[in-house]
PDB file of N, CA and C in Angstrom:
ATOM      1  N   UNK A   1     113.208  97.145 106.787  1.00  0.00           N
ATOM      2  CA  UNK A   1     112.688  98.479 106.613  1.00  0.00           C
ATOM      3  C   UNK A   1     111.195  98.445 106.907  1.00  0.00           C
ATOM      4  N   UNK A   2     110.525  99.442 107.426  1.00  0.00           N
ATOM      5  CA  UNK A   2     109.436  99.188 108.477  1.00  0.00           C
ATOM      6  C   UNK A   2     109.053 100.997 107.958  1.00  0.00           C
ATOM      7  N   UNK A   3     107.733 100.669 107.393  1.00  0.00           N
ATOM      8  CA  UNK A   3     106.792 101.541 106.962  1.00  0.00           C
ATOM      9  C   UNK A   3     105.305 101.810 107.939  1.00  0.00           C
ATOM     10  N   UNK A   4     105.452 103.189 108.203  1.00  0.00           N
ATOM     11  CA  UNK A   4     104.197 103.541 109.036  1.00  0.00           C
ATOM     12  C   UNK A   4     102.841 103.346 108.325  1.00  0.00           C
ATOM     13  N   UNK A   5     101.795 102.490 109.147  1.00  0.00           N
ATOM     14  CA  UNK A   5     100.929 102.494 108.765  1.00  0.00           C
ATOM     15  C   UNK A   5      99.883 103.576 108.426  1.00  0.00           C
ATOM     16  N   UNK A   6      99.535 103.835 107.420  1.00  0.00           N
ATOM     17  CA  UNK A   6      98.465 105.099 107.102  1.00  0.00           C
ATOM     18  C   UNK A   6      97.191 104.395 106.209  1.00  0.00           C
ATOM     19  N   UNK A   7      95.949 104.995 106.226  1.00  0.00           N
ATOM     20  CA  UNK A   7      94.591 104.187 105.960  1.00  0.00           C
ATOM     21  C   UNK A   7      94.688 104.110 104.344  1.00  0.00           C
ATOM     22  N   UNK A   8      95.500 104.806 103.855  1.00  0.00           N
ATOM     23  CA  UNK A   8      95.787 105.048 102.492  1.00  0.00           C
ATOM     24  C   UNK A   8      96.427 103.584 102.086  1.00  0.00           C
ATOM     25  N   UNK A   9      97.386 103.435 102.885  1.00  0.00           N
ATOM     26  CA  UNK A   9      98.285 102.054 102.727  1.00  0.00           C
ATOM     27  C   UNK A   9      97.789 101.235 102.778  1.00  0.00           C
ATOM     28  N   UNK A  10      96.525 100.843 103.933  1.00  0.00           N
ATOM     29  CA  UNK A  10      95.878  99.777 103.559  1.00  0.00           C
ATOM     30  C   UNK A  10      94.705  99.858 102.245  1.00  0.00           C
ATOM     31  N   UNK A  11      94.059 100.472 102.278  1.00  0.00           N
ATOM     32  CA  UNK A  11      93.780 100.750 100.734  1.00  0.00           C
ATOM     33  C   UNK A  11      94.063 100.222  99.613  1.00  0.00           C
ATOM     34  N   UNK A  12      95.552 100.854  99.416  1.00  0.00           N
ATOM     35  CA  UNK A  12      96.351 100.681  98.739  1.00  0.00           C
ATOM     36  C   UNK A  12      96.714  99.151  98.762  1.00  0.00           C
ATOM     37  N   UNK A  13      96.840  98.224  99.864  1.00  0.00           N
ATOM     38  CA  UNK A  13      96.837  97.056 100.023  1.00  0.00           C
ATOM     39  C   UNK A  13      95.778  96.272  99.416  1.00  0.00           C
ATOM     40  N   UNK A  14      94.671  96.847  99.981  1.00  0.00           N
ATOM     41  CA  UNK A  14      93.332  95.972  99.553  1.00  0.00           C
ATOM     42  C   UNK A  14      92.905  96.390  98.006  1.00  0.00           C
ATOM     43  N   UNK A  15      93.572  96.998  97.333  1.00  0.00           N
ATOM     44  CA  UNK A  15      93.399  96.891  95.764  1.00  0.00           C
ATOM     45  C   UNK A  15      94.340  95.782  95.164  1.00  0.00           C
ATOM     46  N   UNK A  16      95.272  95.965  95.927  1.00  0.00           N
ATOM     47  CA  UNK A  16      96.531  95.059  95.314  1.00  0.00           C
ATOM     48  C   UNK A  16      96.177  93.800  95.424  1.00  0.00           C
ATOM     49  N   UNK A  17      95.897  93.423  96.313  1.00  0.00           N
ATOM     50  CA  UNK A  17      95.530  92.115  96.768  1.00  0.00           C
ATOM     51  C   UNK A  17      94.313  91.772  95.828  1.00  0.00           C
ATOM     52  N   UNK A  18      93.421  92.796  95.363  1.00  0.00           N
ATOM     53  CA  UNK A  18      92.141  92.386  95.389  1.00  0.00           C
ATOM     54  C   UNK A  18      92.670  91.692  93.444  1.00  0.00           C
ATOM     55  N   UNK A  19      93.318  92.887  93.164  1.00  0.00           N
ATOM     56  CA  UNK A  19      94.180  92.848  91.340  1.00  0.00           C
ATOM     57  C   UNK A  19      94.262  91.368  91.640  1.00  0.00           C
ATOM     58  N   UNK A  20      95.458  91.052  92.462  1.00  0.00           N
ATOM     59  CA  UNK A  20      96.005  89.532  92.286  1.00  0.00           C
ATOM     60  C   UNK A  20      95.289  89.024  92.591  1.00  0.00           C
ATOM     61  N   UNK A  21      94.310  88.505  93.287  1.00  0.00           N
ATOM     62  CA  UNK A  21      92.743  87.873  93.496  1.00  0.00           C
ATOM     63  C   UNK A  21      92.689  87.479  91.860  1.00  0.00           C
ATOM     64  N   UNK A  22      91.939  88.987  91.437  1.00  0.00           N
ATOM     65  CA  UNK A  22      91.192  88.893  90.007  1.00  0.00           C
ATOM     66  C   UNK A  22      92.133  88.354  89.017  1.00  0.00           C
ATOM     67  N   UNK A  23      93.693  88.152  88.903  1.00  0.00           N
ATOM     68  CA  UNK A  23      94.628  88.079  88.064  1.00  0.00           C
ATOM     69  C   UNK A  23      94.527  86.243  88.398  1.00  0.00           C
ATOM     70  N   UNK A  24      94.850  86.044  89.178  1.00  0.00           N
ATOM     71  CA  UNK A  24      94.671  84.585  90.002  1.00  0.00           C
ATOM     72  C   UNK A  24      93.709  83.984  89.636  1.00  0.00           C
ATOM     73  N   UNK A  25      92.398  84.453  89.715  1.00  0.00           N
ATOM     74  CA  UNK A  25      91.535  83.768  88.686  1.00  0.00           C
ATOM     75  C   UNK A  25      91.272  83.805  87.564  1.00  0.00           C
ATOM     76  N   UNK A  26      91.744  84.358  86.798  1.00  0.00           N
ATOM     77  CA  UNK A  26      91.637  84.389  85.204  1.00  0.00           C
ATOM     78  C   UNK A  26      92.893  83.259  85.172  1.00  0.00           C
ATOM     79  N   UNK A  27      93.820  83.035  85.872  1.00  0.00           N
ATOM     80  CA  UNK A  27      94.666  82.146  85.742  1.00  0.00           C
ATOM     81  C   UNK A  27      94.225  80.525  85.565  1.00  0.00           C
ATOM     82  N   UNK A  28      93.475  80.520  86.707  1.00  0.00           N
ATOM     83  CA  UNK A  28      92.311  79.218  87.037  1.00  0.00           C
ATOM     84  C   UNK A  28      91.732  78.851  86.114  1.00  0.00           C
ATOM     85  N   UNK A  29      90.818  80.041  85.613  1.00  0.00           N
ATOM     86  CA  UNK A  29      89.919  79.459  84.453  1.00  0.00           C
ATOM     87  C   UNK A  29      90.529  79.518  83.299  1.00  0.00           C
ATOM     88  N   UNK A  30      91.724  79.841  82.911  1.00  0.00           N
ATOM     89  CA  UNK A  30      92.531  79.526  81.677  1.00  0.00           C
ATOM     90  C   UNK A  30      93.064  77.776  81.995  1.00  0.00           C
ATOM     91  N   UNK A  31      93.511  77.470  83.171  1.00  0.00           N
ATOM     92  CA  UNK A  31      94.020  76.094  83.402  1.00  0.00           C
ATOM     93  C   UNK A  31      92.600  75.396  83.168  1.00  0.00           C
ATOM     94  N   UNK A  32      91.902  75.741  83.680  1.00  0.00           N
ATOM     95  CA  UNK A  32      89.990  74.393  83.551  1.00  0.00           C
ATOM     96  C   UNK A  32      89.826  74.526  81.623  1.00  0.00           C
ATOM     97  N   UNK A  33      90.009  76.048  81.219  1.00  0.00           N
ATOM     98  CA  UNK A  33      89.978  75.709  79.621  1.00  0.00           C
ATOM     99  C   UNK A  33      90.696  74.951  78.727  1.00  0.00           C
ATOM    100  N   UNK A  34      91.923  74.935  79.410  1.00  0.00           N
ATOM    101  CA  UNK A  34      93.094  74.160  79.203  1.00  0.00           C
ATOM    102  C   UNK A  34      93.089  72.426  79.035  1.00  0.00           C
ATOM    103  N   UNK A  35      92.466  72.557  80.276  1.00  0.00           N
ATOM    104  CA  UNK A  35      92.089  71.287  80.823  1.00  0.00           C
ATOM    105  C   UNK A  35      91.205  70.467  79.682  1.00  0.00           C
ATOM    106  N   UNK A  36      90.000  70.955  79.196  1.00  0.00           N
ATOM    107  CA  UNK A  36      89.468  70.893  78.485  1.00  0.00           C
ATOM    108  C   UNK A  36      89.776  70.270  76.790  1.00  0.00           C
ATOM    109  N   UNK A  37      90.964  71.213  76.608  1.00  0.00           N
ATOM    110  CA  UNK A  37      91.624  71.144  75.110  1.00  0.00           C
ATOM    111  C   UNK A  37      93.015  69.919  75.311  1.00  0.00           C
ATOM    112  N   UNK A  38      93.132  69.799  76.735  1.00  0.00           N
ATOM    113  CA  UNK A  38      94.336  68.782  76.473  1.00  0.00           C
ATOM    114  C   UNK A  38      93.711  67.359  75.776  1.00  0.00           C
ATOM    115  N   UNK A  39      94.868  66.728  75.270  1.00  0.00           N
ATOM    116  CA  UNK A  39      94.508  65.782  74.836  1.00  0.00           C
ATOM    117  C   UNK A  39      95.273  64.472  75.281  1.00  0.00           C
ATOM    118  N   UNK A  40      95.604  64.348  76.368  1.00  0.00           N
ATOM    119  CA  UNK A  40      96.698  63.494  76.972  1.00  0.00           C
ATOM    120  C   UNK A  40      96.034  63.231  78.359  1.00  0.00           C
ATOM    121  N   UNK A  41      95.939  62.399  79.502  1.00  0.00           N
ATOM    122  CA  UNK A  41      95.621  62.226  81.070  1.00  0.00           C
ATOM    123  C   UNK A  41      97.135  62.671  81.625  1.00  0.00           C
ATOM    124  N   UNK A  42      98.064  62.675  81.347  1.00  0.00           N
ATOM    125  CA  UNK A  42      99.185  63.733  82.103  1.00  0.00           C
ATOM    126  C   UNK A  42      99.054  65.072  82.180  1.00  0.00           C
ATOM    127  N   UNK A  43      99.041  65.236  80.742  1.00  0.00           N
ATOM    128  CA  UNK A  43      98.312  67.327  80.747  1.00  0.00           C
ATOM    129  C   UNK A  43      97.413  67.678  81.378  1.00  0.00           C
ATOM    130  N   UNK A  44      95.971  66.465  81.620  1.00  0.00           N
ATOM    131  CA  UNK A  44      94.701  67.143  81.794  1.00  0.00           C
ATOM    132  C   UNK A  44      95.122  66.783  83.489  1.00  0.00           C
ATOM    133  N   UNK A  45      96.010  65.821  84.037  1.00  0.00           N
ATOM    134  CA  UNK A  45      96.051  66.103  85.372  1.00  0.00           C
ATOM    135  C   UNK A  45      96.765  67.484  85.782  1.00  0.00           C
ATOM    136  N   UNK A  46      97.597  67.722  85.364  1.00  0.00           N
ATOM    137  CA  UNK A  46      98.561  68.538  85.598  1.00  0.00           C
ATOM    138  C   UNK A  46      97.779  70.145  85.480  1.00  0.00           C
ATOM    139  N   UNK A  47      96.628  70.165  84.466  1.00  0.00           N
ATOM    140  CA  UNK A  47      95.984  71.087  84.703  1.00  0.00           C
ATOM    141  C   UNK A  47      94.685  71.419  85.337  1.00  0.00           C
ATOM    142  N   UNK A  48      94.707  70.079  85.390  1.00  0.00           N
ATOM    143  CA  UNK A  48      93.167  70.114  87.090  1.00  0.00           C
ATOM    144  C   UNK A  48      93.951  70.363  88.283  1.00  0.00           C
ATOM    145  N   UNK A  49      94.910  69.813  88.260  1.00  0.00           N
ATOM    146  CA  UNK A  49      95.770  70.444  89.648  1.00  0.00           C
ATOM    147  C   UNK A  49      95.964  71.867  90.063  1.00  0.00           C
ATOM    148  N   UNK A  50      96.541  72.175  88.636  1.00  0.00           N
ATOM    149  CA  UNK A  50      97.105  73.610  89.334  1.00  0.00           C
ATOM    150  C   UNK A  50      95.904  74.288  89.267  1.00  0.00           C
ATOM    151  N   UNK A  51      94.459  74.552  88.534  1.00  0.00           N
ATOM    152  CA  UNK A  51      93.553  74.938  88.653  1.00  0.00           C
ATOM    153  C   UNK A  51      92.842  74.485  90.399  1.00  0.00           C
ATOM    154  N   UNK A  52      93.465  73.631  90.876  1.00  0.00           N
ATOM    155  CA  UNK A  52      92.854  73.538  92.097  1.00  0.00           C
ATOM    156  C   UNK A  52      93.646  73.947  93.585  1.00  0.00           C
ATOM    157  N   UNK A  53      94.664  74.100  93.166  1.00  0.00           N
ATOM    158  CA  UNK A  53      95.715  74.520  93.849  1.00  0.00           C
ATOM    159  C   UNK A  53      95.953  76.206  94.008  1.00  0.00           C
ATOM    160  N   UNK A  54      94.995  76.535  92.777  1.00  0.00           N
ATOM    161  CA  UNK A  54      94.718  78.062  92.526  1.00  0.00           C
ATOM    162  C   UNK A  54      93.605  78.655  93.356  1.00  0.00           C
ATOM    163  N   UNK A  55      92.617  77.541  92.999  1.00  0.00           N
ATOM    164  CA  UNK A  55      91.403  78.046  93.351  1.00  0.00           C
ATOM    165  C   UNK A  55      91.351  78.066  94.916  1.00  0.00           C
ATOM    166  N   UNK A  56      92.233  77.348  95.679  1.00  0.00           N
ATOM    167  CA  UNK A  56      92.769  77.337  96.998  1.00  0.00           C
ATOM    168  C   UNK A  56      93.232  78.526  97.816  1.00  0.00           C
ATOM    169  N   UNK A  57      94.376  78.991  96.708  1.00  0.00           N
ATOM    170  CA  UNK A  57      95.206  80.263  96.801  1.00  0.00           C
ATOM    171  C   UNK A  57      93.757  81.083  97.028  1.00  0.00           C
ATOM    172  N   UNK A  58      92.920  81.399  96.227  1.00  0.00           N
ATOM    173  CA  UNK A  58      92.228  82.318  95.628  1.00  0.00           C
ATOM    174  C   UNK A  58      91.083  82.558  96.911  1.00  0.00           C
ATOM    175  N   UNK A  59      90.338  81.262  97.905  1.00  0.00           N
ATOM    176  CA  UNK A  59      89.730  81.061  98.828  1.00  0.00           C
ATOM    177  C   UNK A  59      90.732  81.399  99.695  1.00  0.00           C
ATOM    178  N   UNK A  60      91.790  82.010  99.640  1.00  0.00           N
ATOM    179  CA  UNK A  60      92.756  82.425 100.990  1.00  0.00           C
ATOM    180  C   UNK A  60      92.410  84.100 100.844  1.00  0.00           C
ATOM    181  N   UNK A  61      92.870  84.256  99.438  1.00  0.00           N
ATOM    182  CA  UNK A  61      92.827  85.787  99.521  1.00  0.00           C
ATOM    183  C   UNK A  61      90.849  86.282  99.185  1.00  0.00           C
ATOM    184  N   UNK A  62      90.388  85.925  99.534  1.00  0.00           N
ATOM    185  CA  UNK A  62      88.763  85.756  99.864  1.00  0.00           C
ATOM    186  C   UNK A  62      88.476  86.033 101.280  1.00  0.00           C
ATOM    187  N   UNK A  63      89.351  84.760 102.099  1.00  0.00           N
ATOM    188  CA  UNK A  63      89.482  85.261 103.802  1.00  0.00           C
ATOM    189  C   UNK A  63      89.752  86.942 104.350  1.00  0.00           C
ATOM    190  N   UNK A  64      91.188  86.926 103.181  1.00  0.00           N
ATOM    191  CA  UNK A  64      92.066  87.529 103.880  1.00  0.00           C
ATOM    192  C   UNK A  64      91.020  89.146 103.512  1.00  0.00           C
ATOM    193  N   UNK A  65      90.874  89.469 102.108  1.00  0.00           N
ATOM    194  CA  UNK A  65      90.236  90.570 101.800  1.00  0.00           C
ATOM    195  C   UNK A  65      89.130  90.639 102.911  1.00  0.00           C
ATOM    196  N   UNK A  66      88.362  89.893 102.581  1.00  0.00           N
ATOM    197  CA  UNK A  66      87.152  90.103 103.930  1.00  0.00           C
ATOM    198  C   UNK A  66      87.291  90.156 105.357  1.00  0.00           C
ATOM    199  N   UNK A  67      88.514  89.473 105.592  1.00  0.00           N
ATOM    200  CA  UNK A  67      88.980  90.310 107.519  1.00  0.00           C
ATOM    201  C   UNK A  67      89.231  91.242 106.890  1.00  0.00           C
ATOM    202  N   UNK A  68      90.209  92.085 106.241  1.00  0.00           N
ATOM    203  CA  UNK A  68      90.720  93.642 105.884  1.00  0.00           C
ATOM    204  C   UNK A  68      89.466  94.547 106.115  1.00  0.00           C
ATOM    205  N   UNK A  69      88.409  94.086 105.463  1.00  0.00           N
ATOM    206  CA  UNK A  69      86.994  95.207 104.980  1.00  0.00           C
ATOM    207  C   UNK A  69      86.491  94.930 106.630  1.00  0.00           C
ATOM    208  N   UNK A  70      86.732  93.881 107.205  1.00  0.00           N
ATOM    209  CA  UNK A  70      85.981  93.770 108.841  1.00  0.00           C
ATOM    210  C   UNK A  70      86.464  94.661 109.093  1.00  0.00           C
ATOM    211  N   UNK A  71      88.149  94.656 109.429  1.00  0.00           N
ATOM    212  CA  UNK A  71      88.883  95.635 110.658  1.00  0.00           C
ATOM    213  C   UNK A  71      88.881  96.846 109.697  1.00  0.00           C
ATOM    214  N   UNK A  72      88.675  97.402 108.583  1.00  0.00           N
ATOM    215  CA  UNK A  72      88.445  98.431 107.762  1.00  0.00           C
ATOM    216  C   UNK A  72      87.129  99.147 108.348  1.00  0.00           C
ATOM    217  N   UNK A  73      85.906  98.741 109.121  1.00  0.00           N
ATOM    218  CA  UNK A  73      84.783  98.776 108.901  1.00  0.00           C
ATOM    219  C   UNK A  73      84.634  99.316 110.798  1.00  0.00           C
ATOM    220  N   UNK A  74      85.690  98.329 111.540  1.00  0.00           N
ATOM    221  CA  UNK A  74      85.815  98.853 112.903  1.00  0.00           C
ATOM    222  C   UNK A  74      86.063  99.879 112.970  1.00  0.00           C
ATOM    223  N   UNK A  75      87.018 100.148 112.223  1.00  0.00           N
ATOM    224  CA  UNK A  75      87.911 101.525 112.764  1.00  0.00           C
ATOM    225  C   UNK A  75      86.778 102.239 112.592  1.00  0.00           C
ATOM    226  N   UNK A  76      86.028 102.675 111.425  1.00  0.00           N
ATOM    227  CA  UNK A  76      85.048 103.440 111.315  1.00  0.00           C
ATOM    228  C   UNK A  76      85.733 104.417 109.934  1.00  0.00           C
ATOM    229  N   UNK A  77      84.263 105.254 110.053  1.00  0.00           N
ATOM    230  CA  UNK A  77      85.343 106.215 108.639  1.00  0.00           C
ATOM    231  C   UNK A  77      85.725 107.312 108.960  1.00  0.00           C
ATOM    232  N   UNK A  78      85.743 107.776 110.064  1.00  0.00           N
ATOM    233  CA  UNK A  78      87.177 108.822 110.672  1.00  0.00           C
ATOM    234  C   UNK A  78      88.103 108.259 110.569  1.00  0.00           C
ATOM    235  N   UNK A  79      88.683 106.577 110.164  1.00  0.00           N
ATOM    236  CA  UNK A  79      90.067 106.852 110.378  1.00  0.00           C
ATOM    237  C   UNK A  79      90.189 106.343 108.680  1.00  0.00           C
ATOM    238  N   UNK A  80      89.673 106.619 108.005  1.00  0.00           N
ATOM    239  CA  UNK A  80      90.022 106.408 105.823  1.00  0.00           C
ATOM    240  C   UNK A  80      90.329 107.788 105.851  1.00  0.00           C
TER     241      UNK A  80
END
């Protein structure tokens, strides 16, 4: 199923994305606090990992938001 693009939609995209961004990192820095309070070298790996594996994710949707606002910025604002 295949939805027409309208400037609203991307919009609407680039909030969503931007939520899970901001949701994604509160995730991160709950795993580094985590990290912190473990008291074991299995836990505290297991939560430097996924805190880094996040913070990865998180430098993707960083890319990705900032091409959006580029080609957002081409079009110009006749087409928002």
């Amino acid at each position: 199923m295949s939805f027409p693009y309208t400037p609203n939609f991307g919009d609407e995209k680039m909030e969503s994305l931007q939520t899970q961004h901001d949701y994604l990192n509160l995730l991160r820095l709950r795993h580094l606090q985590w990290l912190n309070d473990a008291q074991d070298a299995e836990t505290k790996q297991v939560h430097s990992e996924t805190a880094e594996l996040i913070g990865k994710i998180t430098d993707h949707y960083n890319h990705l938001l900032h091409v959006m606002e580029q080609q957002k910025a081409a079009r110009g604002p006749t087409q928002d």
